[in-house]
N, C-alpha and C. Protein backbone atom coordinates (compact mmCIF):
# COMPACT_ATOMS: atom_id res chain seq x y z
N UNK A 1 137.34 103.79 101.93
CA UNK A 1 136.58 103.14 102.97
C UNK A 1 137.16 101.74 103.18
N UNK A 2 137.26 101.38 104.18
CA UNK A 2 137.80 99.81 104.62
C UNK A 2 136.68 99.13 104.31
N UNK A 3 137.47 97.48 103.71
CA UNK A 3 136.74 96.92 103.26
C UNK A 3 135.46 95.77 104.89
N UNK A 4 135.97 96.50 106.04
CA UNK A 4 134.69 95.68 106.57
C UNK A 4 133.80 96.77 107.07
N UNK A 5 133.78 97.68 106.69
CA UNK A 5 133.09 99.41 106.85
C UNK A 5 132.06 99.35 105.79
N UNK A 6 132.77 99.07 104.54
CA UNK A 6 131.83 98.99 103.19
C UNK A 6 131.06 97.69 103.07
N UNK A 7 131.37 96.87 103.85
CA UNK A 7 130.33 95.73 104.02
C UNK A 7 129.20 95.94 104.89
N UNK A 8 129.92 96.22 105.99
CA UNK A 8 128.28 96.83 106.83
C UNK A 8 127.68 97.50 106.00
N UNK A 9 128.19 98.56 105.40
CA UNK A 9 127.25 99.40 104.62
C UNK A 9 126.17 98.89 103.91
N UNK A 10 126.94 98.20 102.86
CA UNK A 10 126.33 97.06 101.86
C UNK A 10 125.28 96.30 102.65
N UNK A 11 125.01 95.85 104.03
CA UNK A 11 124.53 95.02 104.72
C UNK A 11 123.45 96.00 104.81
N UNK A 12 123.57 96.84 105.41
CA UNK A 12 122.48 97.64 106.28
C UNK A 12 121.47 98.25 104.90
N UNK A 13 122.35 98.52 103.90
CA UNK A 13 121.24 99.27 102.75
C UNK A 13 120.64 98.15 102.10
N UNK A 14 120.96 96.72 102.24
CA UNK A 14 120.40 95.41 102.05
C UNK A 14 119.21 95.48 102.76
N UNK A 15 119.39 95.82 103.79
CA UNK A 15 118.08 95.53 105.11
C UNK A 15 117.24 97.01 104.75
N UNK A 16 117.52 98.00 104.23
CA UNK A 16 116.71 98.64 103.72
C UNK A 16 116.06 98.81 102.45
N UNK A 17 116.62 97.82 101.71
CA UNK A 17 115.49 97.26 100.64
C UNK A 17 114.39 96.67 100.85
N UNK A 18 115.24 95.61 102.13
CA UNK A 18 113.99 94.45 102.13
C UNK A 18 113.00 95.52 102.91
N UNK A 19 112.96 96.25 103.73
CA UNK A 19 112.26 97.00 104.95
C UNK A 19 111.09 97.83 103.85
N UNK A 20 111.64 98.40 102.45
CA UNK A 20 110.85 99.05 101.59
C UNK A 20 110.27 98.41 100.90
N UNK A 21 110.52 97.07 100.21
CA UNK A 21 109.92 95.87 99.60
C UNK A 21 108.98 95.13 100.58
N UNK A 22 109.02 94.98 101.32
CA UNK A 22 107.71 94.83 102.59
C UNK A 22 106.80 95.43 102.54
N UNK A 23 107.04 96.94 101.82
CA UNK A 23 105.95 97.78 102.16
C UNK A 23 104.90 97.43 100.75
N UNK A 24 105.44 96.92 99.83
CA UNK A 24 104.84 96.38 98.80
C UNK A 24 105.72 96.43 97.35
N UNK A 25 105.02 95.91 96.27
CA UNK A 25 106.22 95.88 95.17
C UNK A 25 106.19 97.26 94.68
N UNK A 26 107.72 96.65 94.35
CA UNK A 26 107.84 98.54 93.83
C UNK A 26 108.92 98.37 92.12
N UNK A 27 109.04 99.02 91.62
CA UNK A 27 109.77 98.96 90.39
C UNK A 27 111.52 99.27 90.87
N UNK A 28 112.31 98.20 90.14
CA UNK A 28 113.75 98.19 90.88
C UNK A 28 114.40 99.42 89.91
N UNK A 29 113.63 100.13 89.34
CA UNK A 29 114.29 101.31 89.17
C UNK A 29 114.24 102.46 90.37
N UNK A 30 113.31 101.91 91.18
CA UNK A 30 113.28 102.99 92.71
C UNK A 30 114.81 102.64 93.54
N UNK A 31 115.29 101.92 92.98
CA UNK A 31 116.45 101.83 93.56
C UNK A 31 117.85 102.27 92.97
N UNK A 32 117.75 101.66 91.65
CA UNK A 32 118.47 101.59 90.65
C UNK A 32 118.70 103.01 89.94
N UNK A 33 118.06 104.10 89.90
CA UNK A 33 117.61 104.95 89.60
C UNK A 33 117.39 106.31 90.86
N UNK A 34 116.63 105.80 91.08
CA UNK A 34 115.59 107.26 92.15
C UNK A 34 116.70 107.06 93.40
N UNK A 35 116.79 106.21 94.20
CA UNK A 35 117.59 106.15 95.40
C UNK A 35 119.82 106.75 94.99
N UNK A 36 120.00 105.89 94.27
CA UNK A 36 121.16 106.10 93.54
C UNK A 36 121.40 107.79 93.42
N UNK A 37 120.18 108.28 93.11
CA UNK A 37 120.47 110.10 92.73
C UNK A 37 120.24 110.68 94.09
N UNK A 38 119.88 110.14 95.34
CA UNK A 38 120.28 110.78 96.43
C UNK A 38 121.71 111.47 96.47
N UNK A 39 121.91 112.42 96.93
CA UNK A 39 123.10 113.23 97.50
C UNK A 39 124.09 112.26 98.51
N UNK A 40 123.18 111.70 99.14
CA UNK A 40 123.93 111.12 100.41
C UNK A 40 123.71 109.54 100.09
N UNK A 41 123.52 109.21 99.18
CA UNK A 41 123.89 107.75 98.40
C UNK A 41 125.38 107.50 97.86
N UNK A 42 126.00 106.56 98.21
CA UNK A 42 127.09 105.72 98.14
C UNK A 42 127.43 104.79 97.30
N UNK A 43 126.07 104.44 96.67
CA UNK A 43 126.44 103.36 96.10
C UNK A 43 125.75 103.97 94.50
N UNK A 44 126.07 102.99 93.76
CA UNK A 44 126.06 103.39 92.36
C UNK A 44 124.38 102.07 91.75
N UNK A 45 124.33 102.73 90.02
CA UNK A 45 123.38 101.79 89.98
C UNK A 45 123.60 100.78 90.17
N UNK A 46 124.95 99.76 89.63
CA UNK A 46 125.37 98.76 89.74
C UNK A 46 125.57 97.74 90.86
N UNK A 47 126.25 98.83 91.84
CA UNK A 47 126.34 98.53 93.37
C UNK A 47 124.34 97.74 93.54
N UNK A 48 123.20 98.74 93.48
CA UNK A 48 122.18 98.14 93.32
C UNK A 48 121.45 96.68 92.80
N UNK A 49 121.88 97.13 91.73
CA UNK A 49 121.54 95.83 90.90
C UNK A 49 122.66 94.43 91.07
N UNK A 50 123.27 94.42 92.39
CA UNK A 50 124.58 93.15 92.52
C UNK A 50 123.66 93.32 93.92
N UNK A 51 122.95 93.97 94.64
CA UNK A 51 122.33 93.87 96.41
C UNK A 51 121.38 93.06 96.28
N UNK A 52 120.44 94.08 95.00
CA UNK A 52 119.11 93.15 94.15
C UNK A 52 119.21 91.85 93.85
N UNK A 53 120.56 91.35 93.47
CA UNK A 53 120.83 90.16 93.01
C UNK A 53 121.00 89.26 94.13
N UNK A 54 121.68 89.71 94.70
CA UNK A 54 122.13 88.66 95.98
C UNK A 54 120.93 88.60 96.97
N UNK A 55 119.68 89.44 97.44
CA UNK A 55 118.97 89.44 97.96
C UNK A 55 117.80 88.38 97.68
N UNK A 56 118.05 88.58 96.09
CA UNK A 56 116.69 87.36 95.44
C UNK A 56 117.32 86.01 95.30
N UNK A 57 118.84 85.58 95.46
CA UNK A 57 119.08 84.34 94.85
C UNK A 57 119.49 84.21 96.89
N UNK A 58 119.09 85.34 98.30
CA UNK A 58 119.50 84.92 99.45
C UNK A 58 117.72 84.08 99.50
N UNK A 59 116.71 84.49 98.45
CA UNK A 59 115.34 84.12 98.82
C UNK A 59 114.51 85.59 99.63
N UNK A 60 115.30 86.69 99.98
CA UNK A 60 114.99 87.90 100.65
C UNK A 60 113.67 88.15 99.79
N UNK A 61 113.79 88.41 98.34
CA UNK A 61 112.45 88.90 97.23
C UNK A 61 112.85 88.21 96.23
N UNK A 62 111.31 88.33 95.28
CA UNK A 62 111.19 87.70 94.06
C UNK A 62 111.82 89.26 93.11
N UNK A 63 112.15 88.97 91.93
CA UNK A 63 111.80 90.23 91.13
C UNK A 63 111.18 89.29 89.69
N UNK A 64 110.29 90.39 89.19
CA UNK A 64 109.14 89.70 88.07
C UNK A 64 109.73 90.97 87.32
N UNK A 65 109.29 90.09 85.87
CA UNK A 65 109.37 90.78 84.58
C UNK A 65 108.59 91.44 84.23
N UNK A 66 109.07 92.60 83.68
CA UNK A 66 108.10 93.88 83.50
C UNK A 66 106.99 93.72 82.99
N UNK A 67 107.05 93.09 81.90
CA UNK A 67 105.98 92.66 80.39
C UNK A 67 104.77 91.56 81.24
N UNK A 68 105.58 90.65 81.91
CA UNK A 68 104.07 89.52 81.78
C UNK A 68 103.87 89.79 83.36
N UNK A 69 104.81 90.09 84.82
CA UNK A 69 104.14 90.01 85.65
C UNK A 69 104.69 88.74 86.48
N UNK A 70 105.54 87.48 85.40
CA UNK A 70 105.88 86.28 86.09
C UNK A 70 107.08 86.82 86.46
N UNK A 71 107.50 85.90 87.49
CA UNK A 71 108.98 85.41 88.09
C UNK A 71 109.98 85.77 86.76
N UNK A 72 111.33 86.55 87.39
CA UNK A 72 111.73 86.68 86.11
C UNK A 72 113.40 85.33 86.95
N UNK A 73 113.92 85.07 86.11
CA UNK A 73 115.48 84.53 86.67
C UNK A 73 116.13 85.38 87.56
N UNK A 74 117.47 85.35 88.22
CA UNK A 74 117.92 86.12 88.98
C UNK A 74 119.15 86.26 87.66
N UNK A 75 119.14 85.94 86.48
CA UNK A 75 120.04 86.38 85.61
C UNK A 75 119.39 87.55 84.56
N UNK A 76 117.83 87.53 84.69
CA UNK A 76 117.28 88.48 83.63
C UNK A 76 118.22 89.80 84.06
N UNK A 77 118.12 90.71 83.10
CA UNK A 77 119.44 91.83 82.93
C UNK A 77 118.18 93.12 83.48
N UNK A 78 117.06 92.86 83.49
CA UNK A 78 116.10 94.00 83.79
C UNK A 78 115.36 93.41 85.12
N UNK A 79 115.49 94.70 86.09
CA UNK A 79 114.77 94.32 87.58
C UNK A 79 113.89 95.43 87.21
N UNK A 80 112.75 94.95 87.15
CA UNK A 80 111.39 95.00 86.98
C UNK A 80 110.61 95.43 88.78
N UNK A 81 110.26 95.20 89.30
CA UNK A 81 110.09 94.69 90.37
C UNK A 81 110.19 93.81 91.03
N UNK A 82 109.90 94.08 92.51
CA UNK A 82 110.50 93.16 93.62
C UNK A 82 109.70 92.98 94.58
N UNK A 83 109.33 91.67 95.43
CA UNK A 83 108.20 91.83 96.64
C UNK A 83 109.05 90.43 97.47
N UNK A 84 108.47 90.65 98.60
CA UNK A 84 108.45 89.54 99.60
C UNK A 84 107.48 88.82 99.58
């Protein structure tokens, strides 16, 4: 895939996080995990968890730590959930 083909891509499944994170918080294993094992998914867990990343440090969502519920860093290694 060309690399400004795989950016749109990257872009548009960006805008469909945030579009599902709107709908309320959800656990970033729905992404990382559940979405990833689609058939017609492209991207890998990792690919995920670098969209996740860049989305929360663009200000797009928070993601909170599993255990207490607070704000976790955008370096914690576990995406817990995510909201707008």
């Amino acid at each position: 895939m060309a690399p400004d083909v795989l950016r749109h891509e990257i872009e548009a499944q960006k805008k469909r996080i945030v579009e599902r994170v709107r709908q309320g918080p959800c656990p970033g294993s729905l992404f990382k995990k559940q979405w990833v094992s689609q058939p017609s998914d492209p991207f890998s867990e990792g690919d995920y968890g670098q969209m996740l990343l860049e989305l929360e440090e663009a200000g797009h969502l928070l993601v909170y730590d599993k255990q207490n519920r607070h704000p976790a860093p955008a370096s914690a290694c576990t995406v817990s959930a995510v909201t707008t």
